[in-house]
C-alpha atoms as a PDB file:
ATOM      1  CA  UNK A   1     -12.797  30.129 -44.869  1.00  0.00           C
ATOM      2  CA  UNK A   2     -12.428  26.375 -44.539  1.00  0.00           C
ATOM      3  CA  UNK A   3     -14.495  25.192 -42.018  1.00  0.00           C
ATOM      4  CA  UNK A   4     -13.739  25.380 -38.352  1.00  0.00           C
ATOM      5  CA  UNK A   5     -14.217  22.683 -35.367  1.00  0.00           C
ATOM      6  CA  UNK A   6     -15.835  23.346 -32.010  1.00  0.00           C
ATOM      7  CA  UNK A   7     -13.599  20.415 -29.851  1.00  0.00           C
ATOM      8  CA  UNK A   8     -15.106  21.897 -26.584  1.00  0.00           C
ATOM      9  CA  UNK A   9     -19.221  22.078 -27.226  1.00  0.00           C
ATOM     10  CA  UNK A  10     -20.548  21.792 -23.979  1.00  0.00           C
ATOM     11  CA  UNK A  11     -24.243  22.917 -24.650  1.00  0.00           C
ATOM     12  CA  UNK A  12     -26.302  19.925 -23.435  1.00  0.00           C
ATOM     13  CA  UNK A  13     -29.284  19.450 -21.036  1.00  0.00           C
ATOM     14  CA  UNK A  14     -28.139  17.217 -17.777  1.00  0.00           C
ATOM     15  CA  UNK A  15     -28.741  13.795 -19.467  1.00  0.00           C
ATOM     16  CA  UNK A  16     -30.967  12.256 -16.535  1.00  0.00           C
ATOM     17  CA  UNK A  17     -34.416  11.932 -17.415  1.00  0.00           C
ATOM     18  CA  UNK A  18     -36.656  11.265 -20.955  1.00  0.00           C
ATOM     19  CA  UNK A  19     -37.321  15.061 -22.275  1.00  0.00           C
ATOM     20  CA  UNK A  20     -33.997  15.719 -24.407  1.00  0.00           C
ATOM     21  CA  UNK A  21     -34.698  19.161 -24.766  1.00  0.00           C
ATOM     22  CA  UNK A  22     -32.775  19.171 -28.138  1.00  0.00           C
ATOM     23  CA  UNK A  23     -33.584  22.882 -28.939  1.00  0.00           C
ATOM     24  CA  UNK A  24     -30.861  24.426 -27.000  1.00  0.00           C
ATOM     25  CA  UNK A  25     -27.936  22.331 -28.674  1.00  0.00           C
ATOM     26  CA  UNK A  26     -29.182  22.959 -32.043  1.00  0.00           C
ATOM     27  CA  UNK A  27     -29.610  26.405 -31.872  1.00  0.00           C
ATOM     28  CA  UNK A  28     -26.305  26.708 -30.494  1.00  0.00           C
ATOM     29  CA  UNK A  29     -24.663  25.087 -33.521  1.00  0.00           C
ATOM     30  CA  UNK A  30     -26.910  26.852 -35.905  1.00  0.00           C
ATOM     31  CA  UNK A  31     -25.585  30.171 -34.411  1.00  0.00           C
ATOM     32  CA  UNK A  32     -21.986  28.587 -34.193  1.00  0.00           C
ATOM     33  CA  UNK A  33     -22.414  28.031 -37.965  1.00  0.00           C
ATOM     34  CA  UNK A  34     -22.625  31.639 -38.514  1.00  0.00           C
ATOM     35  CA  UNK A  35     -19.176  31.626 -37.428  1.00  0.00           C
ATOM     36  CA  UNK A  36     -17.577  29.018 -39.554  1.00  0.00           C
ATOM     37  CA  UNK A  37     -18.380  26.148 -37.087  1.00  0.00           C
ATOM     38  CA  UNK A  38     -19.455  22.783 -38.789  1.00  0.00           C
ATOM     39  CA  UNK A  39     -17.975  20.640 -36.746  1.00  0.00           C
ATOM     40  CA  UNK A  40     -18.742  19.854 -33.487  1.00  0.00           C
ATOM     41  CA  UNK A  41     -17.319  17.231 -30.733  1.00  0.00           C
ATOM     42  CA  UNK A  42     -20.248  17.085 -27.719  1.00  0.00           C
ATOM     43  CA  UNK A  43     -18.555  16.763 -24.689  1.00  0.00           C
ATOM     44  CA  UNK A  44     -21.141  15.471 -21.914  1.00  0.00           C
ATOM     45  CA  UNK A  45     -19.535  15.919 -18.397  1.00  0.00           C
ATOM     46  CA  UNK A  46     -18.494  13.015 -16.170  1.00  0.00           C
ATOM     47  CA  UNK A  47     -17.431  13.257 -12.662  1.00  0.00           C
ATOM     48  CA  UNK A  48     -16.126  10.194 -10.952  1.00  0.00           C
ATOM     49  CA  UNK A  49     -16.942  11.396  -7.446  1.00  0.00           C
ATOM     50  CA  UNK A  50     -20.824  11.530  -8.693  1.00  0.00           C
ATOM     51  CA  UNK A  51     -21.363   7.670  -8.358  1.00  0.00           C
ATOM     52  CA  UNK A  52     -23.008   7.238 -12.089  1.00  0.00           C
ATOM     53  CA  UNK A  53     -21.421   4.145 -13.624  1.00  0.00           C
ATOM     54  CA  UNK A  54     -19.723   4.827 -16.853  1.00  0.00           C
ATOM     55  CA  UNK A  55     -21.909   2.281 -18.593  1.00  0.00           C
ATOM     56  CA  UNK A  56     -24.928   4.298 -17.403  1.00  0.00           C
ATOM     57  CA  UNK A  57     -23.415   7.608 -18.442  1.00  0.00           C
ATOM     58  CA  UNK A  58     -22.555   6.221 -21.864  1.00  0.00           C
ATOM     59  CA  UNK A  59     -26.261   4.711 -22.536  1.00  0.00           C
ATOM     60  CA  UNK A  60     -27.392   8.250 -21.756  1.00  0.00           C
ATOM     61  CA  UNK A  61     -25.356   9.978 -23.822  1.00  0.00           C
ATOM     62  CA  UNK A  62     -25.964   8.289 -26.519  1.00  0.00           C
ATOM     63  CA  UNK A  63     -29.373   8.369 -26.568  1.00  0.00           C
ATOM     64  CA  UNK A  64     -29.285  12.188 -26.974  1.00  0.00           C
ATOM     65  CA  UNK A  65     -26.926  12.309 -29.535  1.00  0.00           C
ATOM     66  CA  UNK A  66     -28.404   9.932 -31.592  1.00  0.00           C
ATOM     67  CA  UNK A  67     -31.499  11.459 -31.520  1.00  0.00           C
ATOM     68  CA  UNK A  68     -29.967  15.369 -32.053  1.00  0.00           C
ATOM     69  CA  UNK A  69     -28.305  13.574 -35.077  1.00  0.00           C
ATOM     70  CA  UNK A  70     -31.607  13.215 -36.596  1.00  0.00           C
ATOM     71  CA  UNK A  71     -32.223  16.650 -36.358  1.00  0.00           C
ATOM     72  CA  UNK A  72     -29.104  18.252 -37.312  1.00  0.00           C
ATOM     73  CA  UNK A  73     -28.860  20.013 -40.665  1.00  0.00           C
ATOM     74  CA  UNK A  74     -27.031  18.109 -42.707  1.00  0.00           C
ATOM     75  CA  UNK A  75     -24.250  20.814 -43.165  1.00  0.00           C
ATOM     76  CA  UNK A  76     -23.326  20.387 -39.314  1.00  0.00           C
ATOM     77  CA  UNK A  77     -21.306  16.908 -38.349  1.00  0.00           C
ATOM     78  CA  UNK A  78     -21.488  15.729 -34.713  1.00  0.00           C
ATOM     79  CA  UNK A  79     -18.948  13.324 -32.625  1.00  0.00           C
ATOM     80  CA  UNK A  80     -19.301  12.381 -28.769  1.00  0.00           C
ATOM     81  CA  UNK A  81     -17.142  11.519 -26.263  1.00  0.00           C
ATOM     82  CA  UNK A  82     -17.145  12.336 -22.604  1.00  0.00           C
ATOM     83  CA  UNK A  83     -15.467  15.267 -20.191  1.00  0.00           C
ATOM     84  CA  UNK A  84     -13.785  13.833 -17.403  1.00  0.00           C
ATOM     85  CA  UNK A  85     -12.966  16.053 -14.295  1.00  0.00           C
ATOM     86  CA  UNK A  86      -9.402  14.846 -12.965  1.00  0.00           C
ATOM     87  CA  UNK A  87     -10.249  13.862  -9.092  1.00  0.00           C
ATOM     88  CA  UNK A  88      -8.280  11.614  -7.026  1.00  0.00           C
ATOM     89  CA  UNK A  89      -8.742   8.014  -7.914  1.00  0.00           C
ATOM     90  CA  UNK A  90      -9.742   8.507 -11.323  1.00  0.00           C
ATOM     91  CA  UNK A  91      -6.759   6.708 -12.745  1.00  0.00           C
ATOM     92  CA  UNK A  92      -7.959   3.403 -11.027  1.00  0.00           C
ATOM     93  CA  UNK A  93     -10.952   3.283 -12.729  1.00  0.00           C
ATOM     94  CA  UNK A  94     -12.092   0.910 -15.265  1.00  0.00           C
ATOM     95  CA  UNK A  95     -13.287   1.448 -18.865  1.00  0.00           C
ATOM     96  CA  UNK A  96     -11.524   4.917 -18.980  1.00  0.00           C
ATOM     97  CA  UNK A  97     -10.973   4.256 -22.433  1.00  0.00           C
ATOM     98  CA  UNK A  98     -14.706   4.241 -23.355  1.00  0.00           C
ATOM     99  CA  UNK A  99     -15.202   7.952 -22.092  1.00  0.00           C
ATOM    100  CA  UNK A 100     -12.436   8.862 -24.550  1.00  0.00           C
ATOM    101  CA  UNK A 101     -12.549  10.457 -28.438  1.00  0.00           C
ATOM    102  CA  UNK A 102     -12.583   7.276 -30.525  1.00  0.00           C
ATOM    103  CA  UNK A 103     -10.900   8.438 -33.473  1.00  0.00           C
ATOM    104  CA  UNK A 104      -8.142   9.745 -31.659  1.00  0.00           C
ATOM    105  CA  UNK A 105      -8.059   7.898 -28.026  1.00  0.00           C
ATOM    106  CA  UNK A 106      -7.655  11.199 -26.242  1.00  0.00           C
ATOM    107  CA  UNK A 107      -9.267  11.409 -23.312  1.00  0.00           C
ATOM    108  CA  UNK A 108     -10.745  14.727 -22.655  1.00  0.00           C
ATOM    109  CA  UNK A 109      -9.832  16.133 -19.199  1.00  0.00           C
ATOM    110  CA  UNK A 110     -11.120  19.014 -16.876  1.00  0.00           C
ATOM    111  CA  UNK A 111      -7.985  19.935 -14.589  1.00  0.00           C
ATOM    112  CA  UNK A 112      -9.097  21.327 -11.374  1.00  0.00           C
ATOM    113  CA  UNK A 113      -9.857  24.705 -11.055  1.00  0.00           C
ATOM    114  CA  UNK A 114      -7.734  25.194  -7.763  1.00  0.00           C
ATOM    115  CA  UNK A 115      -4.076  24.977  -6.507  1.00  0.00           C
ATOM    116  CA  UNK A 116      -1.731  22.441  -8.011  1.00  0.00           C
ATOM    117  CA  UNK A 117      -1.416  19.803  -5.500  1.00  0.00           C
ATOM    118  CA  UNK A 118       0.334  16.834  -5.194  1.00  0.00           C
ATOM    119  CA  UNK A 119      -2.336  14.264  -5.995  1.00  0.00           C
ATOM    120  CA  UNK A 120      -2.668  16.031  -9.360  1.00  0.00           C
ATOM    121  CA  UNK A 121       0.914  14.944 -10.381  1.00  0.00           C
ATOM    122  CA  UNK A 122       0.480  11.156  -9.138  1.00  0.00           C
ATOM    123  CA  UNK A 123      -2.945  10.759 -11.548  1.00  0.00           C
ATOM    124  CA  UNK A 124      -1.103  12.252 -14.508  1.00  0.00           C
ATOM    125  CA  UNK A 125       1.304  10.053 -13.674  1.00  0.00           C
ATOM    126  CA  UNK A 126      -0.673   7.291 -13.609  1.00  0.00           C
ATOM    127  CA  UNK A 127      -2.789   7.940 -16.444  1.00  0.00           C
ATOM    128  CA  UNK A 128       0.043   8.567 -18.224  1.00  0.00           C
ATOM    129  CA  UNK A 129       2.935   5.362 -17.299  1.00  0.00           C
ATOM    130  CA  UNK A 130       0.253   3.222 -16.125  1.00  0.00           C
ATOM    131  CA  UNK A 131      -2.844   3.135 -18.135  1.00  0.00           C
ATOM    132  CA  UNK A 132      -0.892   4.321 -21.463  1.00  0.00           C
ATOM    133  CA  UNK A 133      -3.433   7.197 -21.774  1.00  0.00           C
ATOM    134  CA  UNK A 134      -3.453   9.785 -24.347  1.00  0.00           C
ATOM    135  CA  UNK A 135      -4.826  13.254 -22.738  1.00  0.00           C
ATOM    136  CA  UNK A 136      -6.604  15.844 -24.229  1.00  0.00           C
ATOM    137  CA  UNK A 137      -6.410  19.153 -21.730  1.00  0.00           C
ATOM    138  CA  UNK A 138      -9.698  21.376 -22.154  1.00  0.00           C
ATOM    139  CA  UNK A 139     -10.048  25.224 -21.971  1.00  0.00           C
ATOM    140  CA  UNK A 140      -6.121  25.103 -21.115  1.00  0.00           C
ATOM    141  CA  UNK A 141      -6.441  28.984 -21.045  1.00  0.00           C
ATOM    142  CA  UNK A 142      -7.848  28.176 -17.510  1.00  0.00           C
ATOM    143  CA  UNK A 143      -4.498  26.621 -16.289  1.00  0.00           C
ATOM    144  CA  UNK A 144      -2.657  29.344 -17.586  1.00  0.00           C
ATOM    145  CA  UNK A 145      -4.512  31.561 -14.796  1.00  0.00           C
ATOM    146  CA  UNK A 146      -4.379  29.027 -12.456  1.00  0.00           C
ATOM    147  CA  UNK A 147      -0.878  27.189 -12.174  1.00  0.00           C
ATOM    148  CA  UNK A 148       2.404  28.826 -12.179  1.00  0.00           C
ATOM    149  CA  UNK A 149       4.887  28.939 -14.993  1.00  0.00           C
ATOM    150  CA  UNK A 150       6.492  25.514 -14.103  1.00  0.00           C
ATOM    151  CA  UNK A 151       3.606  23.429 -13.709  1.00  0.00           C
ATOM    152  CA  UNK A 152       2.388  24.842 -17.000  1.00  0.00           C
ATOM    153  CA  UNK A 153       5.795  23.877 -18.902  1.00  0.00           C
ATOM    154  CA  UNK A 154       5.908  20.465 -17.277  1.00  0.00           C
ATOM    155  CA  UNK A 155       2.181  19.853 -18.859  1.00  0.00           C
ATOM    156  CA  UNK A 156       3.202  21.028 -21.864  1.00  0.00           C
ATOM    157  CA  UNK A 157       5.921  18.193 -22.259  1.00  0.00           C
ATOM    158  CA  UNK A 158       3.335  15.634 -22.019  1.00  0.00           C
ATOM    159  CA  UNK A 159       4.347  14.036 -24.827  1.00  0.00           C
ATOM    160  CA  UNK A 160       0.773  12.209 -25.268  1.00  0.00           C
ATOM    161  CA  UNK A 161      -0.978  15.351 -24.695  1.00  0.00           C
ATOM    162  CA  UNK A 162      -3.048  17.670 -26.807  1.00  0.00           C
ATOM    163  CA  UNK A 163      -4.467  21.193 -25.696  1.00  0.00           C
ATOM    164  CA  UNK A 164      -7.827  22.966 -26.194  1.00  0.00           C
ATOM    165  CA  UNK A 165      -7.834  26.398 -26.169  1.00  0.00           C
ATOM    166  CA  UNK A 166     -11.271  28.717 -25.872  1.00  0.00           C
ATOM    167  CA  UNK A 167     -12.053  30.667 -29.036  1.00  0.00           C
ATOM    168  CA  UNK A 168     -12.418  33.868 -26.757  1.00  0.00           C
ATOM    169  CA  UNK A 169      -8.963  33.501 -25.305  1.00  0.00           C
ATOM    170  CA  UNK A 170      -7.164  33.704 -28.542  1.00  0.00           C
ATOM    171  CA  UNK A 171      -6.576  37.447 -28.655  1.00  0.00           C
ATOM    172  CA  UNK A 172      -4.827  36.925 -24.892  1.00  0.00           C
ATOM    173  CA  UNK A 173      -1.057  37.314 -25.069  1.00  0.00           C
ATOM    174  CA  UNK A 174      -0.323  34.611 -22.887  1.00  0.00           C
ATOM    175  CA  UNK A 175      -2.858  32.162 -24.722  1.00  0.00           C
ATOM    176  CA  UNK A 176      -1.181  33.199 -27.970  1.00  0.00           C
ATOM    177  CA  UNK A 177       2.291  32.346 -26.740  1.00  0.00           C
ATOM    178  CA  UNK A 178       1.431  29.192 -25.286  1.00  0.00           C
ATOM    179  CA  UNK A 179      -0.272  27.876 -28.668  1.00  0.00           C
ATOM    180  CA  UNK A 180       3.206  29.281 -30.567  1.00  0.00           C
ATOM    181  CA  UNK A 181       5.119  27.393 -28.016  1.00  0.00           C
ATOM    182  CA  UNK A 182       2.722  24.181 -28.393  1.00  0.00           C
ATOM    183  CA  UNK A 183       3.129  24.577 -32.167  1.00  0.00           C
ATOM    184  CA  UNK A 184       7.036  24.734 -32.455  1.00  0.00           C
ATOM    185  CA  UNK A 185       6.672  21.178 -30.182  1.00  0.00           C
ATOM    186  CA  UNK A 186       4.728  19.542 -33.008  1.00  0.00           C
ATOM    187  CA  UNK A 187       1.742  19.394 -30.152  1.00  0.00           C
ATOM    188  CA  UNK A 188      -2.167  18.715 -30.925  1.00  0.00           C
ATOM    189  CA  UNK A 189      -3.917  22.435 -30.490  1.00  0.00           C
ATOM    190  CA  UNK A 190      -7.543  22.700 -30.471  1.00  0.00           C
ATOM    191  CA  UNK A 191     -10.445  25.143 -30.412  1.00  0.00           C
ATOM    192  CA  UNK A 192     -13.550  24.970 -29.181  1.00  0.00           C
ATOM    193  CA  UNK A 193     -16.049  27.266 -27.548  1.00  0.00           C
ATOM    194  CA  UNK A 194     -16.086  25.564 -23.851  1.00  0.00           C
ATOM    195  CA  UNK A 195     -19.000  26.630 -22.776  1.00  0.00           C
ATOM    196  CA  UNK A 196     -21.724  25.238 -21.104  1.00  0.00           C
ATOM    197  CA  UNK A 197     -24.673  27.726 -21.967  1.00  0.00           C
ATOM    198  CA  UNK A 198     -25.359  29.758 -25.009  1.00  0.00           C
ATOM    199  CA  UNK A 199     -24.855  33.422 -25.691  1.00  0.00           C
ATOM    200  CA  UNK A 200     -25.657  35.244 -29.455  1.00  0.00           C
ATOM    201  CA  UNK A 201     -23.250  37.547 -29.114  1.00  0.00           C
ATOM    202  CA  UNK A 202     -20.160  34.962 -27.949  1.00  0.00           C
ATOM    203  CA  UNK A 203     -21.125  33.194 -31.072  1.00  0.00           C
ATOM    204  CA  UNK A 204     -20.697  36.499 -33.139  1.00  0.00           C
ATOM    205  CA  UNK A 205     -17.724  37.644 -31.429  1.00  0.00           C
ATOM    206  CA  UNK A 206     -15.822  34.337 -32.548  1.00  0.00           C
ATOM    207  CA  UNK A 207     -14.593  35.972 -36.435  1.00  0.00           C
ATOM    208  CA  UNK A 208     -13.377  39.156 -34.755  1.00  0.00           C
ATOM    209  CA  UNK A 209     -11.608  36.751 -32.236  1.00  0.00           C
ATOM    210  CA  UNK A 210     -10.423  34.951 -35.064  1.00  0.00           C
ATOM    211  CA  UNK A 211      -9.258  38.202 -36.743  1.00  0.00           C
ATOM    212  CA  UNK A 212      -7.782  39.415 -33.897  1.00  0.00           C
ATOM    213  CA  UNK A 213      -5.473  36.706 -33.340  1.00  0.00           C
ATOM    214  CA  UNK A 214      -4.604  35.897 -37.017  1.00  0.00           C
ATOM    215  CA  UNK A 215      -2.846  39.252 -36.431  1.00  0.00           C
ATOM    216  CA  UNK A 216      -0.453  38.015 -34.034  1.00  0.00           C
ATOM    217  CA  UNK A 217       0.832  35.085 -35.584  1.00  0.00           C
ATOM    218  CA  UNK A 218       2.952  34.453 -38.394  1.00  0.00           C
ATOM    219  CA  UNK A 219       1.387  32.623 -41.529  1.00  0.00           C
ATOM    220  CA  UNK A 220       2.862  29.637 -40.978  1.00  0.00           C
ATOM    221  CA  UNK A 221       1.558  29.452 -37.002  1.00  0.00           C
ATOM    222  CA  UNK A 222      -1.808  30.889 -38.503  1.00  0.00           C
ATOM    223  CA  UNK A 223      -2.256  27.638 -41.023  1.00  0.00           C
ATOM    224  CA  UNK A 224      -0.696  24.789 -38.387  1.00  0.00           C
ATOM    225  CA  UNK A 225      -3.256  26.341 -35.828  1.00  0.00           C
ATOM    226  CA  UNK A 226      -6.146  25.622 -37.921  1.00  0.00           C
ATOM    227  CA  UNK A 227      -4.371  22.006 -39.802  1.00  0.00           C
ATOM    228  CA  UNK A 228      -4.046  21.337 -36.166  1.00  0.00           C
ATOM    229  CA  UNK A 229      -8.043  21.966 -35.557  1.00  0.00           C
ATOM    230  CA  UNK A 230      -9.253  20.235 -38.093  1.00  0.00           C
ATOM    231  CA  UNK A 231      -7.405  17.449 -38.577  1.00  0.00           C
ATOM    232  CA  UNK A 232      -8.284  14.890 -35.774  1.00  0.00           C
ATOM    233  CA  UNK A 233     -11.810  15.038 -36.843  1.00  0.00           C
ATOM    234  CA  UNK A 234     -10.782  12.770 -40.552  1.00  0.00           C
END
């Protein structure tokens, strides 16, 4: 199997103080690896409404990954960029663009976990007409729950959007249709694991997953899926 990408590794320590605490990231990937896993974008959280300048946030983060570089196997690749939660305001901030994916200039988002509301629609909106932003929608699986049917087509329209989809959703119905849907619009679908602590047997689970799902999609969808995952990262 060519190898797969992890667009949604969240396994980090909380990147305030000097003790890195390296061990729990690596032996993530290490176990991830097992899986097919060999690439890896680290995705360090950033809330606006937490105060923490994004210049201090970015110094911060990349200390860590520059030192859990240096003790990667070579066989695993790492990129950084930053997960923003969507909160009111965020669309006025400044130096957005340095929290995004620099080879692509997505910017990867956390929609709420609650009700679809109003202000939701006028930062999209925003993000979208005003700052020219390119959005990258994390563990969209989560907004399938959430949102109803209409809110969920209107997202998928975006047309500078891509969509991340959790390894353990893909042998859901509904995730499986939305990522055929996403497909046949010639949309950016990822995969990643989207989590922010470590479990062996999630990490073993992921081939069945994969097996699972391969099932339910035609060859074609099968091998755009996985062009689709892999092909930001060159």
């Amino acid at each position: 199997m060519a190898y797969l990408v992890d667009w949604n590794f969240q396994i980090l320590p909380s990147l305030v103080g000097n003790d890195p605490h390296m061990e729990k990231s690596i032996s993530a990937m290490q176990s991830f690896a097992q899986s097919g896993i060999h690439r890896f974008l680290l995705l360090a959280s950033f809330d606006p409404s937490s105060g923490t300048p994004i210049s201090l946030h970015l110094l911060r983060l990349k200390k860590y990954s520059t030192a859990l570089r240096k003790s990667l196997p070579k066989t695993l690749s790492l990129q950084t960029a930053s997960r923003t939660t969507l909160r009111e305001g965020l669309s006025g901030m400044s130096d957005l663009e340095l929290l995004c994916h620099k080879k692509t200039g997505y910017l990867p988002l956390d929609l709420p976990i609650a009700a679809y509301e109003d202000w939701i629609d006028v930062e999209l909106n925003r993000l979208l007409y005003k700052k020219h932003q390119k959005l990258l929608f994390l563990s969209f699986e989560l907004a399938l729950i959430l949102y109803p049917d209409e809110v969920i087509q209107k997202l998928m329209r975006i047309e500078s959007a891509a969509f991340q989809f959790g390894y353990k959703s893909l042998d859901q119905p509904a995730v499986q249709g939305a990522i055929k849907s996403l497909l046949r619009r010639k949309k950016p679908v990822l995969l990643g694991t989207g989590r922010d602590h470590f479990e062996e047997a999630f990490a073993s689970e992921i081939p069945e997953k994969l097996k699972t799902a391969k099932a339910c999609f035609l060859p074609a969808e099968w091998v755009a899926l996985l062009r689709s995952n892999r092909r930001f990262w060159t």
